[in-house]
N, C-alpha and C. Protein backbone atom coordinates (compact mmCIF):
# COMPACT_ATOMS: atom_id res chain seq x y z
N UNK A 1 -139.36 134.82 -139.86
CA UNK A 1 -140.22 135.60 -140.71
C UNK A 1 -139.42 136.76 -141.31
N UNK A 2 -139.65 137.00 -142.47
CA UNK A 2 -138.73 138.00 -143.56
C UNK A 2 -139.61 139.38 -143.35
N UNK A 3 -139.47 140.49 -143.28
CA UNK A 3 -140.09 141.95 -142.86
C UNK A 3 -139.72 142.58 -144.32
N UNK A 4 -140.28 143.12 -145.12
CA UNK A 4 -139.23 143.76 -146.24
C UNK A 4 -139.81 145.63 -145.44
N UNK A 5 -139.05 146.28 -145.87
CA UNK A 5 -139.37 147.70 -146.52
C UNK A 5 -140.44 147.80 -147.04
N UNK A 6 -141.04 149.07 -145.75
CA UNK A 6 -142.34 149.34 -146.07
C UNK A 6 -142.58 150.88 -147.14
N UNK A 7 -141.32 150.83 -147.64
CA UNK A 7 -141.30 151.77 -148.37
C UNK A 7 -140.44 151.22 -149.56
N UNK A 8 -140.83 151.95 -150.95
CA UNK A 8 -140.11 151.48 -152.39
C UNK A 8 -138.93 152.51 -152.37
N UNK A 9 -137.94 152.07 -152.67
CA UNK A 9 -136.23 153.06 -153.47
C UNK A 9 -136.68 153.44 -154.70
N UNK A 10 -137.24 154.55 -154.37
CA UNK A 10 -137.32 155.55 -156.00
C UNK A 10 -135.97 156.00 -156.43
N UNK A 11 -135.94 156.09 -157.87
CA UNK A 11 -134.79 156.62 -158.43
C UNK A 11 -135.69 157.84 -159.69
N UNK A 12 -134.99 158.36 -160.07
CA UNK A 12 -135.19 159.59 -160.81
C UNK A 12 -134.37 159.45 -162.15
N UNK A 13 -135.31 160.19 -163.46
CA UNK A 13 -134.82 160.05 -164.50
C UNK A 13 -134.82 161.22 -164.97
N UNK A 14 -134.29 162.02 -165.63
CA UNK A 14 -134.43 163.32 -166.11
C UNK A 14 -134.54 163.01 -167.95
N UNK A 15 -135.92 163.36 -168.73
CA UNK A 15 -135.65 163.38 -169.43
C UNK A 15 -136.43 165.03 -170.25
N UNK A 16 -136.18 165.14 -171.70
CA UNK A 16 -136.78 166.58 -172.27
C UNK A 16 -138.09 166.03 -172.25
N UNK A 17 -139.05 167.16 -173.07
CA UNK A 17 -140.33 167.16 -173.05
C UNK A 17 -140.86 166.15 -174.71
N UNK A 18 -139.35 166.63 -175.11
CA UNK A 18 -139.58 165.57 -177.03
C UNK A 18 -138.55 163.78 -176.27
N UNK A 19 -138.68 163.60 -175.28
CA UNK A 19 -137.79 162.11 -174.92
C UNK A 19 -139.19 161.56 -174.09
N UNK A 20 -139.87 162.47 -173.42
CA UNK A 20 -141.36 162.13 -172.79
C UNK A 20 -141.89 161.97 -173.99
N UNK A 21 -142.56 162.52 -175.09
CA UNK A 21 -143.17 161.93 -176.09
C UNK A 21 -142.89 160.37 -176.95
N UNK A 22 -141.56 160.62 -177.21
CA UNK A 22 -140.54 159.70 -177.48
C UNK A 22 -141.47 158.25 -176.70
N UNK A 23 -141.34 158.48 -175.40
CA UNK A 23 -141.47 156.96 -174.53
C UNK A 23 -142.99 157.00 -174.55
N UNK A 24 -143.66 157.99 -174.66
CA UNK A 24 -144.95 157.35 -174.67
C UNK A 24 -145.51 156.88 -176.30
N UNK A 25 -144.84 157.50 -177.30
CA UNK A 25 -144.92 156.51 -178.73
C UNK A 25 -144.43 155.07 -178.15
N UNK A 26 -143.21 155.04 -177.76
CA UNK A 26 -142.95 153.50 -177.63
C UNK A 26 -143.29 152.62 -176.94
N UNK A 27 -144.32 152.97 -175.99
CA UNK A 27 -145.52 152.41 -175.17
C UNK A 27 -146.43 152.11 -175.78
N UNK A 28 -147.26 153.39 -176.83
CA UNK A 28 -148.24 152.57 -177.94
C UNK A 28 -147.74 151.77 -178.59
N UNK A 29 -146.77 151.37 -179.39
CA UNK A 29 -146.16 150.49 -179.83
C UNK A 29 -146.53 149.53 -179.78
N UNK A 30 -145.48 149.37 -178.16
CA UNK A 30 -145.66 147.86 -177.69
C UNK A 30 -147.07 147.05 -177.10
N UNK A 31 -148.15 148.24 -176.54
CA UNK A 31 -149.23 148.03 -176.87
C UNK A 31 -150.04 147.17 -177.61
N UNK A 32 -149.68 148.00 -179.21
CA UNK A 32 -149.93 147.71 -180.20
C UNK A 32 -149.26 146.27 -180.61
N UNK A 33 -148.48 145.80 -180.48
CA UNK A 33 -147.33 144.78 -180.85
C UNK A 33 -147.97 143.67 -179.68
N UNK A 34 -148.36 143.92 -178.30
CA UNK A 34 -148.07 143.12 -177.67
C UNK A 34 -149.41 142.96 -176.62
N UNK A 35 -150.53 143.85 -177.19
CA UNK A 35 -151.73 143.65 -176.51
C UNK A 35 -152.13 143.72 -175.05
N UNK A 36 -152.78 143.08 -174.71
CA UNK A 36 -152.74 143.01 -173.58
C UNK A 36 -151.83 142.47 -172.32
N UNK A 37 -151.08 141.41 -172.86
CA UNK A 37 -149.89 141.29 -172.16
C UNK A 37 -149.17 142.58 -171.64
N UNK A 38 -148.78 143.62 -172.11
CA UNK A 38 -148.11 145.25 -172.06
C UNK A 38 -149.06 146.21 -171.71
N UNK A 39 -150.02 146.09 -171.60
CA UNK A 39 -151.01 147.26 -171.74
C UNK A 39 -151.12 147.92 -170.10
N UNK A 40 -151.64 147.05 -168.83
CA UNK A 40 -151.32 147.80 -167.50
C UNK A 40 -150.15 148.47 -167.68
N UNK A 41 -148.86 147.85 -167.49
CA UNK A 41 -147.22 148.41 -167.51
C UNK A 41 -147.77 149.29 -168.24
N UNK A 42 -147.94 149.72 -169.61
CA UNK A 42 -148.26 150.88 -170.32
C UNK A 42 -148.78 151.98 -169.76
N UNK A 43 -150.09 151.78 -169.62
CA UNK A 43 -150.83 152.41 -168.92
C UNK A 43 -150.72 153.44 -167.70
N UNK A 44 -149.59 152.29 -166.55
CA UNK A 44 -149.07 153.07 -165.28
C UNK A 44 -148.01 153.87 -165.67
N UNK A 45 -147.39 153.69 -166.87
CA UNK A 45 -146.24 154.59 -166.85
C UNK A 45 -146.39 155.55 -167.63
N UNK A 46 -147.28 155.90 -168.81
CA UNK A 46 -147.90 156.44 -169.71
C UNK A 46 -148.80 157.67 -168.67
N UNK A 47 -148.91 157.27 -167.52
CA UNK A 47 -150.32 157.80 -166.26
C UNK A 47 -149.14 158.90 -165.47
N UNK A 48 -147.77 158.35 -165.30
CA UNK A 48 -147.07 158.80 -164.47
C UNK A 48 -146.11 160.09 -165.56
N UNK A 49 -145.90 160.01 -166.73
CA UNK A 49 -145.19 160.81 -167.71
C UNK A 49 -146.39 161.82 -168.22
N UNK A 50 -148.13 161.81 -167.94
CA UNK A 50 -148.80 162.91 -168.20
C UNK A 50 -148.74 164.07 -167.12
N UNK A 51 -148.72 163.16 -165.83
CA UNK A 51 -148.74 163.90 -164.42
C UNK A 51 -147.84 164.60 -164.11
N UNK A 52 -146.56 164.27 -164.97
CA UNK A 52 -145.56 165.38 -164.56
C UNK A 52 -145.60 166.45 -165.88
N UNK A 53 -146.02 165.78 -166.71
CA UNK A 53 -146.03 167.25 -168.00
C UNK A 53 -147.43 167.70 -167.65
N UNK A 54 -148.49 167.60 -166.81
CA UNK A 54 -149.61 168.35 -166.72
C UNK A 54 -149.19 169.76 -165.90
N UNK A 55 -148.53 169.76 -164.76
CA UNK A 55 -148.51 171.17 -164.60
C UNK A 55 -147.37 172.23 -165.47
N UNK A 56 -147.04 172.18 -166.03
CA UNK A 56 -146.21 172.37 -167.27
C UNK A 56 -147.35 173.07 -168.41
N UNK A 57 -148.06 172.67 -168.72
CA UNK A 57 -148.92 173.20 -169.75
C UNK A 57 -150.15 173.05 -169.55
N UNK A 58 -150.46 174.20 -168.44
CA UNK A 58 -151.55 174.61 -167.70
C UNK A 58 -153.12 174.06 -168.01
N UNK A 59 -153.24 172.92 -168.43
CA UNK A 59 -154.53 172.21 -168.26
C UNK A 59 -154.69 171.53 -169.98
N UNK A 60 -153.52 172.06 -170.55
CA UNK A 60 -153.50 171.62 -171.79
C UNK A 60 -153.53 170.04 -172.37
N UNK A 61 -153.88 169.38 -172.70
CA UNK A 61 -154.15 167.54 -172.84
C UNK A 61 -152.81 167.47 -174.06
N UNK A 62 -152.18 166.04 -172.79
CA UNK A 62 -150.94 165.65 -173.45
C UNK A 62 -151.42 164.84 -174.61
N UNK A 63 -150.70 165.00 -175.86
CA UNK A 63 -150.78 163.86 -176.96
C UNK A 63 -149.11 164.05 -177.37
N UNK A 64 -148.80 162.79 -177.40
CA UNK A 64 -147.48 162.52 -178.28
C UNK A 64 -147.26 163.36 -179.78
N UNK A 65 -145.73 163.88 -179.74
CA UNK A 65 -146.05 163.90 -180.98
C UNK A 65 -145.10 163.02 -182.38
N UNK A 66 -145.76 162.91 -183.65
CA UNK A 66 -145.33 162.07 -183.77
C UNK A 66 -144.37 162.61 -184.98
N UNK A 67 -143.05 162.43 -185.04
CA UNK A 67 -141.51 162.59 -185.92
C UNK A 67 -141.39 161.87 -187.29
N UNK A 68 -142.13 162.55 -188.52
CA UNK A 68 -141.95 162.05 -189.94
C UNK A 68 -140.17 161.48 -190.11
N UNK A 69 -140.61 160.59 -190.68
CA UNK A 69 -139.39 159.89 -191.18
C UNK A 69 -139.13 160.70 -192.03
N UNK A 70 -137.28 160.99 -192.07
CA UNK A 70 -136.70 161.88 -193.43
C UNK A 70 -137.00 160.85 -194.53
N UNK A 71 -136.64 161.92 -195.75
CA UNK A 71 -136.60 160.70 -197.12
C UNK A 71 -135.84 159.89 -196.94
N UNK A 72 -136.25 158.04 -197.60
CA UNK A 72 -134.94 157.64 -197.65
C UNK A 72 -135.10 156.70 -196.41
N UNK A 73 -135.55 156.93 -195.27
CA UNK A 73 -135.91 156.04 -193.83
C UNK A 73 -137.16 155.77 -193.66
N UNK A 74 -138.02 155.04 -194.53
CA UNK A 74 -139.01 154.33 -194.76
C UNK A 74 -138.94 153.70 -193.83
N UNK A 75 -140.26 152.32 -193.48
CA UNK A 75 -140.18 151.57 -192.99
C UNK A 75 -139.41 150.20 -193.21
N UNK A 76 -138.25 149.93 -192.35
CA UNK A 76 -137.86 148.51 -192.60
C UNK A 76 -136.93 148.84 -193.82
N UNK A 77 -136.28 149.75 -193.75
CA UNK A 77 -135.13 150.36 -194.77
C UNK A 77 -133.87 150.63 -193.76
């Protein structure tokens, strides 16, 4: 009989507060792109990147924000 580890190997990522926005745009995305297939995964990790920017900005509600394309970098250009 195989026993695994009753505990998970966390690893740690350090990213800014505009690279947290960053990944949760590219979560709606794929969302968006990929429905329900993506949407839990989304969801849990989207759940885990509010919880650490919630005590950070004292009760304030996270929303992404979102980075106008310069002129010139249209879509699909």
């Amino acid at each position: 009989m195989i026993k695994y580890n009753s505990y998970i190997d966390m690893k740690s990522i350090d990213f800014t507060d505009n690279e947290l926005n960053i990944l949760v745009q590219l979560l709606d995305i794929a969302v968006k792109a990929q429905g329900l297939n993506v949407a839990e995964a989304a969801v849990v990790l989207a759940r885990k990147v509010a919880a650490v920017n919630q005590p950070e900005q004292d009760g304030e509600v996270f929303e992404p924000t979102i980075v106008p394309a310069e002129e010139g970098e249209e879509k699909g250009e």
